[in-house]
PDB file of N, CA and C in Angstrom:
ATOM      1  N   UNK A   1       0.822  -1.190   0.000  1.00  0.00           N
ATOM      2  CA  UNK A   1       0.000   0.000   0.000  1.00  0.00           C
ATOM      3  C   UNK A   1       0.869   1.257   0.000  1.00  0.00           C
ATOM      4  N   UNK A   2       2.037   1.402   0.949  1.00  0.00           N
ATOM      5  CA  UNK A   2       2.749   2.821   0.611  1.00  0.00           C
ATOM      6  C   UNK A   2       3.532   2.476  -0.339  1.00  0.00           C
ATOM      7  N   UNK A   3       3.657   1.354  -1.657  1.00  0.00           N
ATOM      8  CA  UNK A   3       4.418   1.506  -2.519  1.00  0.00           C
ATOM      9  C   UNK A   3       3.484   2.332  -3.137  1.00  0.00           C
ATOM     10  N   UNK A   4       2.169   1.861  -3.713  1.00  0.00           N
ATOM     11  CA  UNK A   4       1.144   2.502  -4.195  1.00  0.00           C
ATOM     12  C   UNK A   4       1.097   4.081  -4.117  1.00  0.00           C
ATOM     13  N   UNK A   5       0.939   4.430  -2.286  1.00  0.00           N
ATOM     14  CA  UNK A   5       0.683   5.857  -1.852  1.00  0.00           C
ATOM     15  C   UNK A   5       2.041   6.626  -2.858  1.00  0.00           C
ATOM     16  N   UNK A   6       2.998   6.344  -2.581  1.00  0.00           N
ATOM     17  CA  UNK A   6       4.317   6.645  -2.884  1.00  0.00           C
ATOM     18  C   UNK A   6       4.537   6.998  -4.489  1.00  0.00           C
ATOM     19  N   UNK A   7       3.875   6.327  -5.439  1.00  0.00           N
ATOM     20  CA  UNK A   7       3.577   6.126  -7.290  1.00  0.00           C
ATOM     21  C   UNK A   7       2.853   7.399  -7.256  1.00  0.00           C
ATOM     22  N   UNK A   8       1.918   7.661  -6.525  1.00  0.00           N
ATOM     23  CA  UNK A   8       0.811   8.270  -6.888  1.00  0.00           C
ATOM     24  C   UNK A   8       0.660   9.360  -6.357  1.00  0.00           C
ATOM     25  N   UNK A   9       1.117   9.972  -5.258  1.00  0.00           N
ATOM     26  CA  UNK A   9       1.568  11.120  -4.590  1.00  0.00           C
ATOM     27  C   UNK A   9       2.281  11.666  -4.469  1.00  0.00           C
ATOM     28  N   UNK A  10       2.748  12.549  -5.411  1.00  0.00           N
ATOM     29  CA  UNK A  10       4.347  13.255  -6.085  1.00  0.00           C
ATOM     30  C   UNK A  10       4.033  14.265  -5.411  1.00  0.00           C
ATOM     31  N   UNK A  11       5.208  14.504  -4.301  1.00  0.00           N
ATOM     32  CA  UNK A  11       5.006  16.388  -3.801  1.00  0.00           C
ATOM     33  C   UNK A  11       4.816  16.265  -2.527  1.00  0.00           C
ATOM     34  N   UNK A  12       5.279  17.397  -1.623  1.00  0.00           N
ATOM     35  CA  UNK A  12       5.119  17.447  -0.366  1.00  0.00           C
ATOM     36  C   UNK A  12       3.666  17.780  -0.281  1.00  0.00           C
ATOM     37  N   UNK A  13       2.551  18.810  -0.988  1.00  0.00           N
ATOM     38  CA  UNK A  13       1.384  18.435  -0.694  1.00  0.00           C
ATOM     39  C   UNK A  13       0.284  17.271  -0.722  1.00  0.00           C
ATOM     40  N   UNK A  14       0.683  16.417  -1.748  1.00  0.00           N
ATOM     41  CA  UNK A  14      -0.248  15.441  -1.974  1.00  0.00           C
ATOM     42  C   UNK A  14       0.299  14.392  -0.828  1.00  0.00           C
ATOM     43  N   UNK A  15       1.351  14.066  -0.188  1.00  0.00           N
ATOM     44  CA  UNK A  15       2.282  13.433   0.766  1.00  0.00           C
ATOM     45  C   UNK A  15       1.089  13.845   1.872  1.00  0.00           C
ATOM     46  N   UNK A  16       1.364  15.218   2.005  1.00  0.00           N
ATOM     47  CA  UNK A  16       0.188  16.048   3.342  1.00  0.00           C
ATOM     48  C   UNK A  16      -0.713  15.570   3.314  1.00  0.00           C
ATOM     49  N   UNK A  17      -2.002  15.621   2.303  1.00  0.00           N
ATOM     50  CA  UNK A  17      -3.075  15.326   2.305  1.00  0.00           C
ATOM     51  C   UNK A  17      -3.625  13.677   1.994  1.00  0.00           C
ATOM     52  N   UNK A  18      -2.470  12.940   2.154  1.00  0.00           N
ATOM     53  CA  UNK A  18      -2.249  11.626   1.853  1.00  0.00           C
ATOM     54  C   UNK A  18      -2.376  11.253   3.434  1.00  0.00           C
ATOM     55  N   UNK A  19      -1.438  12.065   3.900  1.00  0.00           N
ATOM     56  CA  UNK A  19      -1.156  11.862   5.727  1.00  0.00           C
ATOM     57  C   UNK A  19      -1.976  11.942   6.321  1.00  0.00           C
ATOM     58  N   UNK A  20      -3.028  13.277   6.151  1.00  0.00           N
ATOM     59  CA  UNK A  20      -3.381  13.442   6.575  1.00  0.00           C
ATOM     60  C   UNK A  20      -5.386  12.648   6.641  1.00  0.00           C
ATOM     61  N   UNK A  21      -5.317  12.012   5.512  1.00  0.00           N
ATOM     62  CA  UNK A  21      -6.558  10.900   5.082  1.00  0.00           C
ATOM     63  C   UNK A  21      -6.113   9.789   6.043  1.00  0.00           C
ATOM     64  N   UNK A  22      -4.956   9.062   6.397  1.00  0.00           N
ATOM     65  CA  UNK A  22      -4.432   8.110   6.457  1.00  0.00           C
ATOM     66  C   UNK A  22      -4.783   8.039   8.115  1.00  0.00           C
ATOM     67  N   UNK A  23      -4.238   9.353   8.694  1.00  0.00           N
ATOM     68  CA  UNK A  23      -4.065   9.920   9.826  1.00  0.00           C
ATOM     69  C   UNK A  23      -5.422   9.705  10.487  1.00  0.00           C
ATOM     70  N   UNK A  24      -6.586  10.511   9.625  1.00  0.00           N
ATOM     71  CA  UNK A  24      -8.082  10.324  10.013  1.00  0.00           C
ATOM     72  C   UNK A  24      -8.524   9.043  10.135  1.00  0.00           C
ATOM     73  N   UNK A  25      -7.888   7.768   9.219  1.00  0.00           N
ATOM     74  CA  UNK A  25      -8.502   6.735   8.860  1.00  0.00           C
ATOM     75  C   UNK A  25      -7.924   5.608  10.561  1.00  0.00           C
ATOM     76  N   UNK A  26      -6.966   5.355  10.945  1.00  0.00           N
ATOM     77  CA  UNK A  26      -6.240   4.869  11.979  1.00  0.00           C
ATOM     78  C   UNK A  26      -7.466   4.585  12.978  1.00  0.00           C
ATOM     79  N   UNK A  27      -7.196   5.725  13.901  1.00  0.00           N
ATOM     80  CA  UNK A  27      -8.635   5.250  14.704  1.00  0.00           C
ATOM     81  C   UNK A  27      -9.687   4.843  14.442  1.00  0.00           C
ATOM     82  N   UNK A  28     -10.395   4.749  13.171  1.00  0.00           N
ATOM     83  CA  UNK A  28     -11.651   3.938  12.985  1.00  0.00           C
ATOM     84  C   UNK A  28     -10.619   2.167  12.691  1.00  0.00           C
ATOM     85  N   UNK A  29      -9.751   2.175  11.965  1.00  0.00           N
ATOM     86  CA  UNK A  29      -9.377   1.317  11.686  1.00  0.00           C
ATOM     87  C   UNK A  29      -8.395   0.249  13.303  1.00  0.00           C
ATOM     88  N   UNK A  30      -8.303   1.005  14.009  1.00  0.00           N
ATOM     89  CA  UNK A  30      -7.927   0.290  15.200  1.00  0.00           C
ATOM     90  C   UNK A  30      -9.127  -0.322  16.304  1.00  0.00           C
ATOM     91  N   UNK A  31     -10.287   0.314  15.996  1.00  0.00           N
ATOM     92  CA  UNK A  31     -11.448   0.520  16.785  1.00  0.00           C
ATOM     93  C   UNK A  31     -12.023  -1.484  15.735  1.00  0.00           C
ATOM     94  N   UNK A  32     -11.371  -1.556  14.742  1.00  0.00           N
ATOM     95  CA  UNK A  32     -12.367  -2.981  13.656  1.00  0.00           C
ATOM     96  C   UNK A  32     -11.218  -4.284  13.856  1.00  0.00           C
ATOM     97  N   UNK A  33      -9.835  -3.712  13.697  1.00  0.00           N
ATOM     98  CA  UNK A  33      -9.314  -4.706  13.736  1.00  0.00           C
ATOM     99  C   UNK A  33      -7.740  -4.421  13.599  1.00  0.00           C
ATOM    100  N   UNK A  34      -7.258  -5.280  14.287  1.00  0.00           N
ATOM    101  CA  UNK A  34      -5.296  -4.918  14.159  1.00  0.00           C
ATOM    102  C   UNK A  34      -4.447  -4.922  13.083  1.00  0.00           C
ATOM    103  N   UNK A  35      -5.403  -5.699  11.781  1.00  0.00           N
ATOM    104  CA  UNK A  35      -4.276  -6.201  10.633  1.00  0.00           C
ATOM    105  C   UNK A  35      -4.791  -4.958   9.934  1.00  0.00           C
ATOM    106  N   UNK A  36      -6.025  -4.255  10.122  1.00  0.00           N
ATOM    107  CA  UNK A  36      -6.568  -2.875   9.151  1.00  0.00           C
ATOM    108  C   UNK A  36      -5.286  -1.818   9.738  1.00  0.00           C
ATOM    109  N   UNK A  37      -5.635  -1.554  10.637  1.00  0.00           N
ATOM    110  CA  UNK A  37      -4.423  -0.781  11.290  1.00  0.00           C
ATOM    111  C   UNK A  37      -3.253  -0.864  11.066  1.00  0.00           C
ATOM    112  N   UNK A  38      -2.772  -2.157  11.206  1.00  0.00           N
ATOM    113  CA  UNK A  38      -1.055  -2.434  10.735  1.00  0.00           C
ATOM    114  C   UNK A  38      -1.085  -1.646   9.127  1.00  0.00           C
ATOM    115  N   UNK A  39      -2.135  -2.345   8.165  1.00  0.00           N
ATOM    116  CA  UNK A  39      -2.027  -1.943   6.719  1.00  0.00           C
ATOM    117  C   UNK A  39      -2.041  -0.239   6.958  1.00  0.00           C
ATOM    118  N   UNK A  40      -3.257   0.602   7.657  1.00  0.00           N
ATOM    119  CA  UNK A  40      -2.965   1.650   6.959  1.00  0.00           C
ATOM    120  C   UNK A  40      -1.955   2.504   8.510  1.00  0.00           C
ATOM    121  N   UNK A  41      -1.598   2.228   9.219  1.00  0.00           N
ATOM    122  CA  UNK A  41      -0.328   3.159  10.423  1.00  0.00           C
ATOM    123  C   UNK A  41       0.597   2.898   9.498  1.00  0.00           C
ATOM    124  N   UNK A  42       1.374   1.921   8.724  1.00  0.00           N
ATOM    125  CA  UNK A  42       2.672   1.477   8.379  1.00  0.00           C
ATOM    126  C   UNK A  42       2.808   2.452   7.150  1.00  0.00           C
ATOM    127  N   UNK A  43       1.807   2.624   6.205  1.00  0.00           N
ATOM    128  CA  UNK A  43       2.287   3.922   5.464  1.00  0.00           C
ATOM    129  C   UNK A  43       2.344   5.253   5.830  1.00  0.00           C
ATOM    130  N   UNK A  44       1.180   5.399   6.725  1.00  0.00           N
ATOM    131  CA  UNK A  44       1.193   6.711   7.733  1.00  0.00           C
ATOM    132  C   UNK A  44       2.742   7.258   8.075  1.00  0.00           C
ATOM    133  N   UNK A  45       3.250   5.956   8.961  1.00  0.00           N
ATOM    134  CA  UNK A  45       4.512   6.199   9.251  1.00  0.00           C
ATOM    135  C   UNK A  45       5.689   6.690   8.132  1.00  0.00           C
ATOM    136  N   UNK A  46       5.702   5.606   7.126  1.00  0.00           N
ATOM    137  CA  UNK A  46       6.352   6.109   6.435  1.00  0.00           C
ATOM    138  C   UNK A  46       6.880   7.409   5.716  1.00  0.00           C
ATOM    139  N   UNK A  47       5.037   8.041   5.454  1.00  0.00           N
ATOM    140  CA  UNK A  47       5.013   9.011   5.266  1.00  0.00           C
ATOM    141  C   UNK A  47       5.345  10.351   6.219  1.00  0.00           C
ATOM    142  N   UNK A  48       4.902  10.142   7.488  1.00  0.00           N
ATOM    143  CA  UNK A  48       4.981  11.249   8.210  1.00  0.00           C
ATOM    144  C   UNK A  48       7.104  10.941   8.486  1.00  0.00           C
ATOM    145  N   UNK A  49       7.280  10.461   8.326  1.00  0.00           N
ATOM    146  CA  UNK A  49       9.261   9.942   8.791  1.00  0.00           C
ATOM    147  C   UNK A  49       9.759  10.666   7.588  1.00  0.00           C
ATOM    148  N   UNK A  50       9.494  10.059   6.302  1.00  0.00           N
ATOM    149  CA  UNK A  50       9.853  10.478   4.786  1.00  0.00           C
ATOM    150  C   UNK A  50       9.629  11.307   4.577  1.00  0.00           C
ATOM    151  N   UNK A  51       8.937  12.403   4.622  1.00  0.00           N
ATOM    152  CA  UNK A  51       8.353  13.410   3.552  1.00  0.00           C
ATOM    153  C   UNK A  51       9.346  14.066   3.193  1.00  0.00           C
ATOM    154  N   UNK A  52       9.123  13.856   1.629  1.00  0.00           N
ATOM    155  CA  UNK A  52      10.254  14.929   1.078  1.00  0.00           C
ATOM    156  C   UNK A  52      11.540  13.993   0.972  1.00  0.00           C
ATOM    157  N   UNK A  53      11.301  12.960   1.159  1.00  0.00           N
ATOM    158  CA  UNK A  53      12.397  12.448   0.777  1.00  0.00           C
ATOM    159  C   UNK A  53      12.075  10.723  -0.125  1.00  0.00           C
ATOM    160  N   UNK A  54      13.046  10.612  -0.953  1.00  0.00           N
ATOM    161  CA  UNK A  54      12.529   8.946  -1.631  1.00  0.00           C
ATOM    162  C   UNK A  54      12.432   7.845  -0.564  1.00  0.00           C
ATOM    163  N   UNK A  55      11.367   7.070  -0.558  1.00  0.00           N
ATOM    164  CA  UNK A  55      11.414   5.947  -0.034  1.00  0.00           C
ATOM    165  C   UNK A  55      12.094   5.033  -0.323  1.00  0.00           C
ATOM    166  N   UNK A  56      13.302   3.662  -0.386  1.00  0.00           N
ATOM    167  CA  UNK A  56      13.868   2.941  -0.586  1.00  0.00           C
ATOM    168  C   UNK A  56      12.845   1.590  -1.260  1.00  0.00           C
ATOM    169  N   UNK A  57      13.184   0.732  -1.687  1.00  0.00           N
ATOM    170  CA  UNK A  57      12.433  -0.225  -2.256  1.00  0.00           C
ATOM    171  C   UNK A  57      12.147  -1.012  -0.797  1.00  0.00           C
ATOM    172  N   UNK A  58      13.569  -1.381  -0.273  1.00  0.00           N
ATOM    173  CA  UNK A  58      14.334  -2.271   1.167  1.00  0.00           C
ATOM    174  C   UNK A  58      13.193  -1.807   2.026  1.00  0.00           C
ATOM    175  N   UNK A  59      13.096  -0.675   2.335  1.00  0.00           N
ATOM    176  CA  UNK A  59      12.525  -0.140   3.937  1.00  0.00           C
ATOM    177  C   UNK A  59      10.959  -0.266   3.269  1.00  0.00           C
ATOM    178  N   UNK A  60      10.374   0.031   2.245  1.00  0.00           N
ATOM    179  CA  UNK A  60       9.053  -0.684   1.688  1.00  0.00           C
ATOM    180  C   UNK A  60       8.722  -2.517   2.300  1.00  0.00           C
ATOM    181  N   UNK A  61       9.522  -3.249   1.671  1.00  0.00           N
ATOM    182  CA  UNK A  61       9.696  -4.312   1.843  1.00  0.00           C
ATOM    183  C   UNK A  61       9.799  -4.839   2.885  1.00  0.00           C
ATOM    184  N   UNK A  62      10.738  -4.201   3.678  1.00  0.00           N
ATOM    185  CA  UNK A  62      11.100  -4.392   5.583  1.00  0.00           C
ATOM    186  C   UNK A  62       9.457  -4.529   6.128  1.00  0.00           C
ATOM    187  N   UNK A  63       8.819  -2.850   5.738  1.00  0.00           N
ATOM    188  CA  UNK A  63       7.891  -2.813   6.553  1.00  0.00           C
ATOM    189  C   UNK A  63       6.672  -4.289   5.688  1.00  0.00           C
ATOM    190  N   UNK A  64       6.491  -4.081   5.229  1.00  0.00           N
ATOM    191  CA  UNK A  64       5.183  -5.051   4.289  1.00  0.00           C
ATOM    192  C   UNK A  64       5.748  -6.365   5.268  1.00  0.00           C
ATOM    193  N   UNK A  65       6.658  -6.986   5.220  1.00  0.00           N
ATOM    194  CA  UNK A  65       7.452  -8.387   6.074  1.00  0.00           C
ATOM    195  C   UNK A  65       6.958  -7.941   7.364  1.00  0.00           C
ATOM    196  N   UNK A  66       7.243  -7.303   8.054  1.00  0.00           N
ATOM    197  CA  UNK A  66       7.089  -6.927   9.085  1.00  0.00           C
ATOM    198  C   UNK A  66       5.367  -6.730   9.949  1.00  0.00           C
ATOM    199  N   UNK A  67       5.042  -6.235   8.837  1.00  0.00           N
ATOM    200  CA  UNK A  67       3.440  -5.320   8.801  1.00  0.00           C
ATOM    201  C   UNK A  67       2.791  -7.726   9.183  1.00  0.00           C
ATOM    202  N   UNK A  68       2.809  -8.163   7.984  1.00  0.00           N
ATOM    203  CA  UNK A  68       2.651  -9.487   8.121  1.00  0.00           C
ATOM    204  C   UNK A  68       2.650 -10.396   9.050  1.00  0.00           C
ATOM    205  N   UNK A  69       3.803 -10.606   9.424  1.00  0.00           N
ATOM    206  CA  UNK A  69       4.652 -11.226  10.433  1.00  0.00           C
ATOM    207  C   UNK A  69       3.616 -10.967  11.837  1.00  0.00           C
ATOM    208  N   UNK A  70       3.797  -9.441  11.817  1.00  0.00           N
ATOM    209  CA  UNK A  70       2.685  -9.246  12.788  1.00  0.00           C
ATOM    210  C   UNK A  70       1.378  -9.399  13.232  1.00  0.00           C
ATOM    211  N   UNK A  71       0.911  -9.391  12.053  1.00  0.00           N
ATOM    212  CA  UNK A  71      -0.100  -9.670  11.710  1.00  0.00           C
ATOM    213  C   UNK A  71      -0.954 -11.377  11.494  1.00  0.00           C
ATOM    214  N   UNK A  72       0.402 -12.069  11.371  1.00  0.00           N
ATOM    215  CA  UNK A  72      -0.347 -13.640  11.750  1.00  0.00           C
ATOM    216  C   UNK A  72      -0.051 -14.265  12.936  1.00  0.00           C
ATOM    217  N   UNK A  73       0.774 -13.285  13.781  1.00  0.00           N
ATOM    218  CA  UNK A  73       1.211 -13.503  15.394  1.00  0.00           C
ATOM    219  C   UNK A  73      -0.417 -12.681  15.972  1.00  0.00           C
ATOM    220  N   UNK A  74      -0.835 -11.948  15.425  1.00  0.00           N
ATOM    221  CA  UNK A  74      -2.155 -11.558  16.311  1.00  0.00           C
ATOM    222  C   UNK A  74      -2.951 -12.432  15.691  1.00  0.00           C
ATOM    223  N   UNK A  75      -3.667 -13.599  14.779  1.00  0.00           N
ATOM    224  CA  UNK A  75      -4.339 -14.055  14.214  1.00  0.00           C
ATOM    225  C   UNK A  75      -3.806 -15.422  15.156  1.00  0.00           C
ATOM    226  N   UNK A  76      -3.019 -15.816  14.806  1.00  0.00           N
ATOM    227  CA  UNK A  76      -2.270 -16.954  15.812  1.00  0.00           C
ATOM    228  C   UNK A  76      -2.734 -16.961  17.272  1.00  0.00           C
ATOM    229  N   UNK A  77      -2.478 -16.065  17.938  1.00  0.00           N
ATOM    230  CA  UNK A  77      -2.795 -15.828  19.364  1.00  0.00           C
ATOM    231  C   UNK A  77      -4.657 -15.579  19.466  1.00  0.00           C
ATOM    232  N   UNK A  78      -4.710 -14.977  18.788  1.00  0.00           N
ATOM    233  CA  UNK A  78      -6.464 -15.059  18.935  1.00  0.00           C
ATOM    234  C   UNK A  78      -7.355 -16.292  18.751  1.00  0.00           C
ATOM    235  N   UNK A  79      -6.891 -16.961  17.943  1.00  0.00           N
ATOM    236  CA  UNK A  79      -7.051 -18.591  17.416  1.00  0.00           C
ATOM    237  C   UNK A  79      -6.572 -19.155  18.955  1.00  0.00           C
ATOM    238  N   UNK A  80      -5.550 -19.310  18.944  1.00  0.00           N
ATOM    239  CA  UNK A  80      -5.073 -20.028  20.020  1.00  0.00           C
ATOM    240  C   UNK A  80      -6.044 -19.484  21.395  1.00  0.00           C
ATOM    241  N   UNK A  81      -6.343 -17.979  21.962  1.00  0.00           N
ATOM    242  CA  UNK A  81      -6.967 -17.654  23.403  1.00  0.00           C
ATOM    243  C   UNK A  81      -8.050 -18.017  22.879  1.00  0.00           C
ATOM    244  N   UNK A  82      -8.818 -18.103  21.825  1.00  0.00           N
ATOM    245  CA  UNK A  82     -10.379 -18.209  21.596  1.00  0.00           C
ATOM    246  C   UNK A  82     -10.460 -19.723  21.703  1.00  0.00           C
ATOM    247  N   UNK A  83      -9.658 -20.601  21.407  1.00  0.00           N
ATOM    248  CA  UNK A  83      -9.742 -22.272  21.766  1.00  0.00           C
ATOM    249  C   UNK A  83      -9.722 -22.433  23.000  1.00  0.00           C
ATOM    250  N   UNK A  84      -8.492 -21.479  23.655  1.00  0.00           N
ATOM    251  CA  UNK A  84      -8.091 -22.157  25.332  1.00  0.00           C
ATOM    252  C   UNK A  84      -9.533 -21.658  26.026  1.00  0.00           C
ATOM    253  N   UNK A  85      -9.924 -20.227  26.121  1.00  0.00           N
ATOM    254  CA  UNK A  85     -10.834 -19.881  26.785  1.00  0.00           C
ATOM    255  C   UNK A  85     -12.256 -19.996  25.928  1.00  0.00           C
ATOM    256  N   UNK A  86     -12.322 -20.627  25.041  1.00  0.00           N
ATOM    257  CA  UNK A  86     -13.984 -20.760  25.055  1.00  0.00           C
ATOM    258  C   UNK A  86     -14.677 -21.830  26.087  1.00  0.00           C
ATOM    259  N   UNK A  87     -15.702 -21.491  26.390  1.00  0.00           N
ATOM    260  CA  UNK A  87     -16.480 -22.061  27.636  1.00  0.00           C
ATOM    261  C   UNK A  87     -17.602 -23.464  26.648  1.00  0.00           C
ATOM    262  N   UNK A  88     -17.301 -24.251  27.823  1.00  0.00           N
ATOM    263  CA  UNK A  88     -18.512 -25.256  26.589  1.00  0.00           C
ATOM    264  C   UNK A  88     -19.675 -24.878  26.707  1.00  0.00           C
ATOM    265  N   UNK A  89     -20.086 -25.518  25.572  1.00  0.00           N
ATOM    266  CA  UNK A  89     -21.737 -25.047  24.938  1.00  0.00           C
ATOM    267  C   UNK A  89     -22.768 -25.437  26.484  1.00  0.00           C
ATOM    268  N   UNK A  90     -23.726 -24.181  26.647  1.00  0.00           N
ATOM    269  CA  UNK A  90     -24.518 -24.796  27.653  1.00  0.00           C
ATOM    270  C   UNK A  90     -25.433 -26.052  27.763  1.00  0.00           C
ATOM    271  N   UNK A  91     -25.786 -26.704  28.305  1.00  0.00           N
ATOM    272  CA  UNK A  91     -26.168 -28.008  28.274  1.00  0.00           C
ATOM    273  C   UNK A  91     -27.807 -27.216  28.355  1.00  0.00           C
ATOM    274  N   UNK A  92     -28.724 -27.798  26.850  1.00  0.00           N
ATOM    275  CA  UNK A  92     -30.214 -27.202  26.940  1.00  0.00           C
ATOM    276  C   UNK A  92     -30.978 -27.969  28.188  1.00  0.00           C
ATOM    277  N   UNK A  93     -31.813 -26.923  28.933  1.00  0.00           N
ATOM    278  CA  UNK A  93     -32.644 -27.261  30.226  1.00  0.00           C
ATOM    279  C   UNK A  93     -33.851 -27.809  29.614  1.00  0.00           C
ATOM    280  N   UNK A  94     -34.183 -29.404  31.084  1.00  0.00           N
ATOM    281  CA  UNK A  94     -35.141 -29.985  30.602  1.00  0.00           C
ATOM    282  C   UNK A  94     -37.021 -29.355  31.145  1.00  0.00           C
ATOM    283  N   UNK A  95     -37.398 -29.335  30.414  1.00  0.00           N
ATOM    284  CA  UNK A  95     -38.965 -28.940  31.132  1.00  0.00           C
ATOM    285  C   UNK A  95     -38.953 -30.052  32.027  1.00  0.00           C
ATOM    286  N   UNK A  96     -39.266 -29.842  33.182  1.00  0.00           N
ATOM    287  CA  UNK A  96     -40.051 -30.469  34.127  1.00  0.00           C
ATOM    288  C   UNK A  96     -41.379 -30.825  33.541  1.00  0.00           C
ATOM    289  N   UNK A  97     -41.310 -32.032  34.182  1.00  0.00           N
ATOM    290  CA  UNK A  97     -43.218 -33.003  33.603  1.00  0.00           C
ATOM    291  C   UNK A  97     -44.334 -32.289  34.660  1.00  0.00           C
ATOM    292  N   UNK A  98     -45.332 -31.838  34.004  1.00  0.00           N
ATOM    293  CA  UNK A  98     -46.117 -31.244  34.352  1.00  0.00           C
ATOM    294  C   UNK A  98     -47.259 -31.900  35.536  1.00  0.00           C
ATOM    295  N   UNK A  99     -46.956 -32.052  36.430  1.00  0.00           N
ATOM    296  CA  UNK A  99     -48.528 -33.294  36.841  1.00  0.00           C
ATOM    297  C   UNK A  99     -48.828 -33.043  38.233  1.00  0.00           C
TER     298      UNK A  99
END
């Protein structure tokens, strides 16, 4: 995604108003889920660190590996606490015989 942002946003203003979409978008996106967040903070960052300067192919790449990595260690662990701590199914209650 910030290779993308990066193609398509030539200039310290479009960089700004790139940041600053990205910037707005974070908190809704942390509020749904961690891997939305990883995808759009990791260009955020980039951008707000970089501006005005070229991004490397390497430090693209670093982060995307990275962004991942992280991202199936929180998928992993949620899998894994949602097995250990789910509670068993309640056992359905019998009507009592009426008489």
């Amino acid at each position: 995604m910030a290779a993308l942002i990066f193609a398509v946003a030539n200039g310290p203003i479009a960089l700004g108003i790139t940041a600053a979409v990205l910037g707005a978008l974070v908190p809704v996106a942390r509020m749904r889920s961690y891997l939305l967040y990883a995808i759009l903070s990791a260009p955020l960052i980039l951008v707000v660190q970089d501006i005005g300067k070229p991004i490397q192919a390497s430090l693209l790449i670093d982060r995307l590996v990275a962004t991942m990595i992280g991202g199936a260690i929180v998928i992993a662990l949620n899998i894994a606490f949602d097995r250990l701590f789910t509670l068993a199914p309640p056992t359905p209650h019998r009507a009592s015989p009426k008489g």
